[in-house]
Structure formats: C-alpha cells, structure tokens
N, C-alpha and C. Protein backbone atom coordinates (compact mmCIF):
# COMPACT_ATOMS: atom_id res chain seq x y z
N UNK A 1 7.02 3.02 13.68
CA UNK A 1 6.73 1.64 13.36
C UNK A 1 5.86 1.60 12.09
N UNK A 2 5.98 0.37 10.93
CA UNK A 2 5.60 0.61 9.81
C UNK A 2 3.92 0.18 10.54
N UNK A 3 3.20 0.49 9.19
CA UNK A 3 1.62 0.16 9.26
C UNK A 3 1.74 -1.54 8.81
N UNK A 4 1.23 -2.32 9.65
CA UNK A 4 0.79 -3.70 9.19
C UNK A 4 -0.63 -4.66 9.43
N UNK A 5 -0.56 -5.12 8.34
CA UNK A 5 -1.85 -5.90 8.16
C UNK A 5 -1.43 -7.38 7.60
N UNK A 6 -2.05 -7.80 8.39
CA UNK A 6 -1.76 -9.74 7.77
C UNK A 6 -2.66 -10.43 6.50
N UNK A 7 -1.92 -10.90 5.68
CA UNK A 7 -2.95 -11.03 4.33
C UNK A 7 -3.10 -12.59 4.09
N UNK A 8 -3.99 -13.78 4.44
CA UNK A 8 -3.85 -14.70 4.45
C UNK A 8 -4.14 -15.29 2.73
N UNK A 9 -3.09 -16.20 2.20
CA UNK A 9 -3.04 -16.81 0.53
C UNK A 9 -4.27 -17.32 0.80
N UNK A 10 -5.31 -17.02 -0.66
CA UNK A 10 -6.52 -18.03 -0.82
C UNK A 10 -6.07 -18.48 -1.65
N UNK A 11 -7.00 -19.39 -2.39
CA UNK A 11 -6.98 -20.34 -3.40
C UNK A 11 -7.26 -19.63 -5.14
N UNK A 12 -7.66 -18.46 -4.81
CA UNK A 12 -8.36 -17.52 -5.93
C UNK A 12 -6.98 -16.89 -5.84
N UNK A 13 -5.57 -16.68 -4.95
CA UNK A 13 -4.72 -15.93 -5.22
C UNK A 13 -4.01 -16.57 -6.18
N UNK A 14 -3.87 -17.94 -6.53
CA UNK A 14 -2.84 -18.91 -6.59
C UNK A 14 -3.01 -19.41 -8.17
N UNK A 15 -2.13 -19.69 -8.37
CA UNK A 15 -2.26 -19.99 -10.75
C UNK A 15 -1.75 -21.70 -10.17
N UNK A 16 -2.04 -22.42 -11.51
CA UNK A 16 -2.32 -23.78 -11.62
C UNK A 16 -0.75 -24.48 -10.89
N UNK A 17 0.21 -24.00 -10.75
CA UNK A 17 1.62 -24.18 -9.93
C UNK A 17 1.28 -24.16 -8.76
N UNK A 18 0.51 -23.44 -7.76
CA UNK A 18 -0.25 -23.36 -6.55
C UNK A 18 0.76 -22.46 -5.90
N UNK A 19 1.21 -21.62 -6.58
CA UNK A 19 1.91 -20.12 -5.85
C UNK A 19 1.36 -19.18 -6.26
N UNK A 20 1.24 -18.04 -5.87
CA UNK A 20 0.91 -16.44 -5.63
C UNK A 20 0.82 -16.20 -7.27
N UNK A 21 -0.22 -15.96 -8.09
CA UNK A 21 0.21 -15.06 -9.28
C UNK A 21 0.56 -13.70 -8.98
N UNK A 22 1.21 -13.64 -9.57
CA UNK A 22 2.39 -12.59 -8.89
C UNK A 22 1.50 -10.77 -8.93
N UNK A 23 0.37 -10.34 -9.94
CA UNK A 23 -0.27 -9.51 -10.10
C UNK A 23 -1.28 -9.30 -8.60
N UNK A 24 -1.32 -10.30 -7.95
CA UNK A 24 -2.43 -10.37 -6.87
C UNK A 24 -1.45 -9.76 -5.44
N UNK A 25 0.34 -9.78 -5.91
CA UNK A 25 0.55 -9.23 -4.83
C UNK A 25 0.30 -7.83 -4.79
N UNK A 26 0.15 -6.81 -6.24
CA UNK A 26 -0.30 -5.82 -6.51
C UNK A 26 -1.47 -5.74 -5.81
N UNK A 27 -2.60 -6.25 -5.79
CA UNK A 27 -3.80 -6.09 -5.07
C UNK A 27 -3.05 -6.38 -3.39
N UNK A 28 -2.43 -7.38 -3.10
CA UNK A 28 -2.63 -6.89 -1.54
C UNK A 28 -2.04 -5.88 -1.45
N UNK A 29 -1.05 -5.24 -2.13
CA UNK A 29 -0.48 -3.84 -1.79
C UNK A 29 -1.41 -2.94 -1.96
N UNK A 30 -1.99 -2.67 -2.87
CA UNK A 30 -3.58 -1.91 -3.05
C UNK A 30 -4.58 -2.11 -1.79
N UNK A 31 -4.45 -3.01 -1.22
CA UNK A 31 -5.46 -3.64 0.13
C UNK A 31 -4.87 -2.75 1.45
N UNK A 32 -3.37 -3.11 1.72
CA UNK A 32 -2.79 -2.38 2.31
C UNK A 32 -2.81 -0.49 2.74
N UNK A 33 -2.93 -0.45 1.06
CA UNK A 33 -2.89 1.04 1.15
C UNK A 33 -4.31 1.50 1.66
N UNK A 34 -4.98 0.86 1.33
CA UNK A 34 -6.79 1.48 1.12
C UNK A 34 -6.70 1.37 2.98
N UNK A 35 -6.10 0.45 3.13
CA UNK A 35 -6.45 0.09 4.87
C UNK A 35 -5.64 1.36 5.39
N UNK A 36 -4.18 1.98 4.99
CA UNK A 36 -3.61 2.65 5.94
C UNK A 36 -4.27 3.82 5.93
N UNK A 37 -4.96 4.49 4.69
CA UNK A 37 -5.81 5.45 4.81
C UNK A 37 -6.65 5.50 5.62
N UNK A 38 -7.11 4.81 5.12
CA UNK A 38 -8.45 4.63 6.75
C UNK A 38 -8.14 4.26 7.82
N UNK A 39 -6.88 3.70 8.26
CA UNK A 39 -6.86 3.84 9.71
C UNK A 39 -5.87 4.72 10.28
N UNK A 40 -4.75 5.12 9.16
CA UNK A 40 -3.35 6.03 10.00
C UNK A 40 -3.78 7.69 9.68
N UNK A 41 -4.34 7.37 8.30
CA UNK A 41 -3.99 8.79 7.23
C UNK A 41 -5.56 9.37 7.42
N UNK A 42 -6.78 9.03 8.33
CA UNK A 42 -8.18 9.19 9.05
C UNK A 42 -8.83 9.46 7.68
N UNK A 43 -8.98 8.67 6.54
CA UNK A 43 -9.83 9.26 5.55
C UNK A 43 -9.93 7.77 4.69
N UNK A 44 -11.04 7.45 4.70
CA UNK A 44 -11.43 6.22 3.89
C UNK A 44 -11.34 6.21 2.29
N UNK A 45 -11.15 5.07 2.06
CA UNK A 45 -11.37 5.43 -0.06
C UNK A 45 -12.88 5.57 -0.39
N UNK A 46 -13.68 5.35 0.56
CA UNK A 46 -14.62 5.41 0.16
C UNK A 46 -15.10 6.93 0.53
N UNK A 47 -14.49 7.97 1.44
CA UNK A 47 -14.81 9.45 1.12
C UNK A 47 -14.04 10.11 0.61
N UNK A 48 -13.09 9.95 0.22
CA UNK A 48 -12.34 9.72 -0.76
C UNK A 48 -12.91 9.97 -2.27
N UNK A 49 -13.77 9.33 -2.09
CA UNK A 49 -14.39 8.95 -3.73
C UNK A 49 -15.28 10.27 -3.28
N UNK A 50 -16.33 10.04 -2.27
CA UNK A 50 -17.32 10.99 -2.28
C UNK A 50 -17.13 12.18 -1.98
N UNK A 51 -15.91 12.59 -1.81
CA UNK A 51 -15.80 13.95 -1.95
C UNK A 51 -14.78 14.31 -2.80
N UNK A 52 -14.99 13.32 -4.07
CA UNK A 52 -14.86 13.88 -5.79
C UNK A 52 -13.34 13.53 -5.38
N UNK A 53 -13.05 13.05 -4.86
CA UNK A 53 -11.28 13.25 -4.95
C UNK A 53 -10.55 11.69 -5.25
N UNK A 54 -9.62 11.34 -5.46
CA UNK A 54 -8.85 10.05 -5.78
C UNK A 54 -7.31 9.78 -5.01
N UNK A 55 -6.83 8.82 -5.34
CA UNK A 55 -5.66 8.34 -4.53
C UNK A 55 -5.17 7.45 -5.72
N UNK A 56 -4.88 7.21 -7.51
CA UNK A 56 -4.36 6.48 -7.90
C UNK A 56 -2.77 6.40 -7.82
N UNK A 57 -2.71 5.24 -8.16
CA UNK A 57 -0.67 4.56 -8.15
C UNK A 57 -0.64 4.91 -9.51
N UNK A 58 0.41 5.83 -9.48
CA UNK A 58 1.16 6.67 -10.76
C UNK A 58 2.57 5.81 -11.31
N UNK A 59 2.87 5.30 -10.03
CA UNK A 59 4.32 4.11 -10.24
C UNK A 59 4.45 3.72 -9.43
N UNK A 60 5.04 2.37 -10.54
CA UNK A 60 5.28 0.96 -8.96
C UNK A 60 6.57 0.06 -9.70
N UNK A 61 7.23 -0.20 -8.79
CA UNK A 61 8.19 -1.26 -8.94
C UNK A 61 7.91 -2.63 -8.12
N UNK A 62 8.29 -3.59 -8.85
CA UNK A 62 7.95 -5.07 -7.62
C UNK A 62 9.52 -5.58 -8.01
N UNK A 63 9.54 -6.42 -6.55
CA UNK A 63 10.84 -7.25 -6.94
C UNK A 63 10.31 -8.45 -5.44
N UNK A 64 10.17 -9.66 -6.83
CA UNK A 64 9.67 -11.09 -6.06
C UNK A 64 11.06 -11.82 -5.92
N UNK A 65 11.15 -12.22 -4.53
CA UNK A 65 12.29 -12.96 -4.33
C UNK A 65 12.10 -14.39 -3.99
N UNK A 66 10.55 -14.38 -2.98
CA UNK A 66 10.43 -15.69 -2.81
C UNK A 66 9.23 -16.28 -2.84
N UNK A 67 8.70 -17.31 -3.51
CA UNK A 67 7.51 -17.45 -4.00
C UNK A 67 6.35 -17.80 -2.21
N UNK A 68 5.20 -17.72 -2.72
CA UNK A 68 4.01 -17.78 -1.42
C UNK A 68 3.29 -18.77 -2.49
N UNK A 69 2.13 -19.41 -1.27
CA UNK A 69 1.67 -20.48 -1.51
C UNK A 69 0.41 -20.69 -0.63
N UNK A 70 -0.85 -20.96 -1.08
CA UNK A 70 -1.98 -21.06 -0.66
C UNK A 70 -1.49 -21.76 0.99
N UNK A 71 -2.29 -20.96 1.65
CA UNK A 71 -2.22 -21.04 3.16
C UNK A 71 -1.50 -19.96 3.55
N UNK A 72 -0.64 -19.67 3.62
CA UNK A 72 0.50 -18.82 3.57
C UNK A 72 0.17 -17.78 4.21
N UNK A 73 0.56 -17.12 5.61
CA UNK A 73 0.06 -15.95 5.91
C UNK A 73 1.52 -14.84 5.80
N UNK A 74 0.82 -14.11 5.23
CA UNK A 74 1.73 -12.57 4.81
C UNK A 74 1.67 -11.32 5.52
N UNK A 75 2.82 -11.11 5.85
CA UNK A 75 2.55 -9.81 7.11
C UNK A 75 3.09 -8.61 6.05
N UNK A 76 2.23 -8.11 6.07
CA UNK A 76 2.31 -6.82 4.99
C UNK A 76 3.03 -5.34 5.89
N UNK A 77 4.26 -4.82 5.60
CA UNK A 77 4.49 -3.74 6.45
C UNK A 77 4.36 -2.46 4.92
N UNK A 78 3.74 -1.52 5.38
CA UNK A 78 3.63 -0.28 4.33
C UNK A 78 4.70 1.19 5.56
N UNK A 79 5.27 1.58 4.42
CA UNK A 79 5.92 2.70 4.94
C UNK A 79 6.22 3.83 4.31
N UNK A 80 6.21 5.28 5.06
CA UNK A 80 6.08 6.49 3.96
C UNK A 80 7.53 6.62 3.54
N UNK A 81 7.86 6.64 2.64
CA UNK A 81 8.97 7.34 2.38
C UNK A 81 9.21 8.80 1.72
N UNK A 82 8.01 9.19 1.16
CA UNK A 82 7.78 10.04 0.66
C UNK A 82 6.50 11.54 0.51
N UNK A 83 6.78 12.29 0.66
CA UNK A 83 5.36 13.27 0.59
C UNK A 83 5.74 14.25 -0.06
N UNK A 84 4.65 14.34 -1.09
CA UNK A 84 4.96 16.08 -2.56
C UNK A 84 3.99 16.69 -2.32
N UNK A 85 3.88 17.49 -2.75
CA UNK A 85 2.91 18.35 -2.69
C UNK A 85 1.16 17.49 -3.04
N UNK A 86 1.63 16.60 -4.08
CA UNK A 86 0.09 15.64 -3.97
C UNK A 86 0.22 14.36 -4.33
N UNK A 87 1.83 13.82 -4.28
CA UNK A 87 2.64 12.31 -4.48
C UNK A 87 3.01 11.89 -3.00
N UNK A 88 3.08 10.51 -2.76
CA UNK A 88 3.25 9.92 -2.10
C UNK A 88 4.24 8.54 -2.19
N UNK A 89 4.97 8.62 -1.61
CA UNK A 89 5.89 7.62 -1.80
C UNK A 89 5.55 6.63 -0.77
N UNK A 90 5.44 4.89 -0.89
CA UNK A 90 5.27 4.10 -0.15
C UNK A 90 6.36 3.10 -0.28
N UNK A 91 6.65 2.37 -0.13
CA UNK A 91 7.45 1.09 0.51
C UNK A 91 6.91 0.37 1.03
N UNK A 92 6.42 -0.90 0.47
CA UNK A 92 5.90 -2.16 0.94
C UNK A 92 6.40 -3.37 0.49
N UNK A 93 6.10 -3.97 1.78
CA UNK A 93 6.70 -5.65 2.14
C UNK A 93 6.26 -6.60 2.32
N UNK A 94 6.35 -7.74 1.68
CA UNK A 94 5.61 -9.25 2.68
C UNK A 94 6.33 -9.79 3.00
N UNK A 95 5.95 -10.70 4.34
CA UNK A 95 7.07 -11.77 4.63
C UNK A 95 6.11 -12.65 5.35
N UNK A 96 6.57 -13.75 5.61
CA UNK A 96 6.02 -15.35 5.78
C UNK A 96 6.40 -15.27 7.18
N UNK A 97 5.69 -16.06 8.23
CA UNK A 97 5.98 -15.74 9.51
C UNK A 97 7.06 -16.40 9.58
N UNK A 98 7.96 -15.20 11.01
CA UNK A 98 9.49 -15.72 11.21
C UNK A 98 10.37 -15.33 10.17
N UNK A 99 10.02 -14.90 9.37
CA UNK A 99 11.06 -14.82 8.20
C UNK A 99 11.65 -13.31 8.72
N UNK A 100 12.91 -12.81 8.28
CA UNK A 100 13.50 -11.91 8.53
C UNK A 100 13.72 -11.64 7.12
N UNK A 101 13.96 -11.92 6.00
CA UNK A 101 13.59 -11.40 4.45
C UNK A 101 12.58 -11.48 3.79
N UNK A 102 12.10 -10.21 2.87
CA UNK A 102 10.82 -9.86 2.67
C UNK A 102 10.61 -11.48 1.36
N UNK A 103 9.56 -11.82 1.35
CA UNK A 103 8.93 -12.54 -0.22
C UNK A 103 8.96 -11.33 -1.11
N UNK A 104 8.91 -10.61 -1.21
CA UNK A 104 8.40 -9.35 -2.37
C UNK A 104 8.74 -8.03 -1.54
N UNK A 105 9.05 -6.80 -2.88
CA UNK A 105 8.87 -5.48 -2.32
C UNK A 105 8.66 -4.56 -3.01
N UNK A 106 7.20 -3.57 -3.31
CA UNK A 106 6.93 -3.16 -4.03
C UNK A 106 7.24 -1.91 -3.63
N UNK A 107 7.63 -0.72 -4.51
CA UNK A 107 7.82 0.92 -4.04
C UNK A 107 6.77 1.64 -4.93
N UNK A 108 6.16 2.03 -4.40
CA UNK A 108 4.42 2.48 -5.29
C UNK A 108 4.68 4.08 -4.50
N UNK A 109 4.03 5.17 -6.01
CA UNK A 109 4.00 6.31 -5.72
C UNK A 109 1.89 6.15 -6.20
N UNK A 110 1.68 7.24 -5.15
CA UNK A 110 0.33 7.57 -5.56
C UNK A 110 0.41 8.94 -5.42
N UNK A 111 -0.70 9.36 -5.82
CA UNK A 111 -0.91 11.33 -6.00
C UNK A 111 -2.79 11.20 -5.78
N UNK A 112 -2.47 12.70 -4.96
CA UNK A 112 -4.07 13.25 -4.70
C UNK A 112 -4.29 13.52 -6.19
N UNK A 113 -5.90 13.52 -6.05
CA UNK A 113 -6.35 14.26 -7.23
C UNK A 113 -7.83 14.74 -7.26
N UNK A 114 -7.87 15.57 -8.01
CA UNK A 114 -9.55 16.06 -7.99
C UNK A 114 -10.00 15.12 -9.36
N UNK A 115 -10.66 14.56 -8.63
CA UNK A 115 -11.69 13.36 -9.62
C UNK A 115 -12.10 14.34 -10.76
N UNK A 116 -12.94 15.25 -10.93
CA UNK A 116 -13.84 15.66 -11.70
C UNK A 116 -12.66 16.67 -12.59
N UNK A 117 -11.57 16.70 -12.24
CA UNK A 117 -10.63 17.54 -13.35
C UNK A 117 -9.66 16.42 -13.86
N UNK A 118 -9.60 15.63 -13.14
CA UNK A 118 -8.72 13.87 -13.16
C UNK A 118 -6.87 14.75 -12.94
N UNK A 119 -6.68 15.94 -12.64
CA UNK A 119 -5.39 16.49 -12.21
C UNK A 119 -5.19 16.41 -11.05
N UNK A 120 -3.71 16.72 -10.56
CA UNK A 120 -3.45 16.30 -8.90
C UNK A 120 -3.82 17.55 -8.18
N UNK A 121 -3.81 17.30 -7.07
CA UNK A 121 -4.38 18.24 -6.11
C UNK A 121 -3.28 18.39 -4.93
N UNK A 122 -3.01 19.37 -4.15
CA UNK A 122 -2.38 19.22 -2.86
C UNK A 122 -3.30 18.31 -1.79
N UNK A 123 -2.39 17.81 -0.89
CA UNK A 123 -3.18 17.15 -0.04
C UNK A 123 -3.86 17.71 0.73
N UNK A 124 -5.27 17.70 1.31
CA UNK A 124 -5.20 18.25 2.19
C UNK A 124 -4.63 18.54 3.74
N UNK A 125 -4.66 19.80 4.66
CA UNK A 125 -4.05 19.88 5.64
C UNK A 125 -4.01 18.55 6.26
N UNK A 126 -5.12 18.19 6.81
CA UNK A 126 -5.33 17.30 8.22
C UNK A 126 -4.64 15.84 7.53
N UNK A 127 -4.58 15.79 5.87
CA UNK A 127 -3.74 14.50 5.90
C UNK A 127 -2.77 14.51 5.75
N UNK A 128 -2.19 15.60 5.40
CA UNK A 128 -0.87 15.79 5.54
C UNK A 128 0.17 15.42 6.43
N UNK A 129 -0.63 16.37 7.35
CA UNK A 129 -0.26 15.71 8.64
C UNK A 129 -0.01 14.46 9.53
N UNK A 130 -1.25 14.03 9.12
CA UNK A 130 -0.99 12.68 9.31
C UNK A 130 -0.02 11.76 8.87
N UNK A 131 -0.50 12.12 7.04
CA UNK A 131 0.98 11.09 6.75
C UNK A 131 2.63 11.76 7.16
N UNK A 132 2.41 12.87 7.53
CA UNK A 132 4.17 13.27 8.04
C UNK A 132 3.90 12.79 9.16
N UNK A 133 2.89 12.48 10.26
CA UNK A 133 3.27 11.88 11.43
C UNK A 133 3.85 10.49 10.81
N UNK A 134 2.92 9.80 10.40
CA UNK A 134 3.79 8.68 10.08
C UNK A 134 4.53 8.06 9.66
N UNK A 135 5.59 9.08 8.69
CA UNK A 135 6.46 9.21 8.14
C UNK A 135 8.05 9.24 8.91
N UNK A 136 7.49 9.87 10.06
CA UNK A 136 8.30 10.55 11.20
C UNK A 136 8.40 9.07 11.86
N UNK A 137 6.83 8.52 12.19
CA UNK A 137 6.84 7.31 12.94
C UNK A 137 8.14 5.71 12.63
N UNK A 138 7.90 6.07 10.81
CA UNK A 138 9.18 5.15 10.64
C UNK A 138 10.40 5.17 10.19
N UNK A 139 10.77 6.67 10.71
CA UNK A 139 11.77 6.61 10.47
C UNK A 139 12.84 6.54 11.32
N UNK A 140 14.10 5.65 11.14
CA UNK A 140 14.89 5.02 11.61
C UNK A 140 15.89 5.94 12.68
C-alpha cells in the first residue's frame, strides 16, 4: 500500500485565479517525502542533516491535469519505484476526495549523499531495507 498523507489547500498555496500555483505542488511532494522518511524509511531529515548526510531531488517530472483550489483537501499517495545504489525513484499523486484520477503526478528521483563531499553515497543498510520493504509493499 502506497505511503499517504492528506495536504489541506491554504490560501498562501493559491495565485490571484484562486488555484494551486502549480510550484507549491512541488513543495507538497517535498512534504510528502520528508514525512515518508521519517515514518516508513525510520530516519528523519532532520538526522539526516546531522549526520552530515542529504536526500536532494536530482529529477522530477510533473504532469497537472486538474486544477485544486483553496479548501481543497489532497490525498497525497508516494510510491517506490525505484532503488540504486544511492537514487531513489518515487511516484507521487494527488487527488481530491472521491476522485479516482490523480489532479497531478510528479516522478522525482532523489540520491543519498555525504553532505561534506556534496557526492552520492550508498544507502545505508537499515534504509535500504526499509525502502525495499516498501517497495515490495506496493507492488502490484
């Protein structure tokens, strides 16, 4: 089952049309991710940071199909599709409650890295693992 988190539209998401500027769905996907670490993949961004290491998005694709709108609650599903030696492949979605087609879908690669050399790193064991459990978890 994918990882989900519900992202409710504020008013700070929204440009003078009163829909989603479309860069802020980048941040809830960024929100998403920071959350699945810390709760699927057992390692926060914030030790993360403190033990010199990083998690940036190396590539991303978006494809907006249907616009969102202040109030709007967004059920965010994130899913692995991918694991390299220190890349990560994700797959993420929003959708509007009830809806059975996504509003948006971004495919974002991130990579480990050692902060203090700014090069990638292998992952370590114990997250590895993790993210192949959950990799395993959604797959079909």
């Amino acid at each position: 089952m994918p990882y989900s988190r519900v992202i409710q539209v504020e008013f700070n998401h929204c440009d003078p049309a009163g829909i989603v500027f479309y860069p802020r769905f980048l941040e809830f996907a960024n929100s998403v991710t920071e959350n699945f670490f810390a709760d699927v993949v057992g390692r926060s961004y914030a030790r993360i940071i403190a033990d010199r290491s990083g998690v940036p998005t190396v590539s991303l694709e978006c494809d907006f199909r249907h616009p969102s709108r202040l109030g709007d609650r967004l059920t965010m599903k994130l899913r692995v599709t991918g694991i390299g030696r220190s890349s990560l492949d994700l797959a993420i979605t929003g959708r509007g409650k009830g809806e059975a087609e996504p509003r948006f879908s971004i495919a974002k690669r991130v990579a480990f890295i050692d902060a203090a050399a700014m090069r990638s790193t292998p992952w370590p064991e114990e997250m590895r693992a993790n993210l192949a459990a959950a990799m395993k978890e959604d797959t079909p």
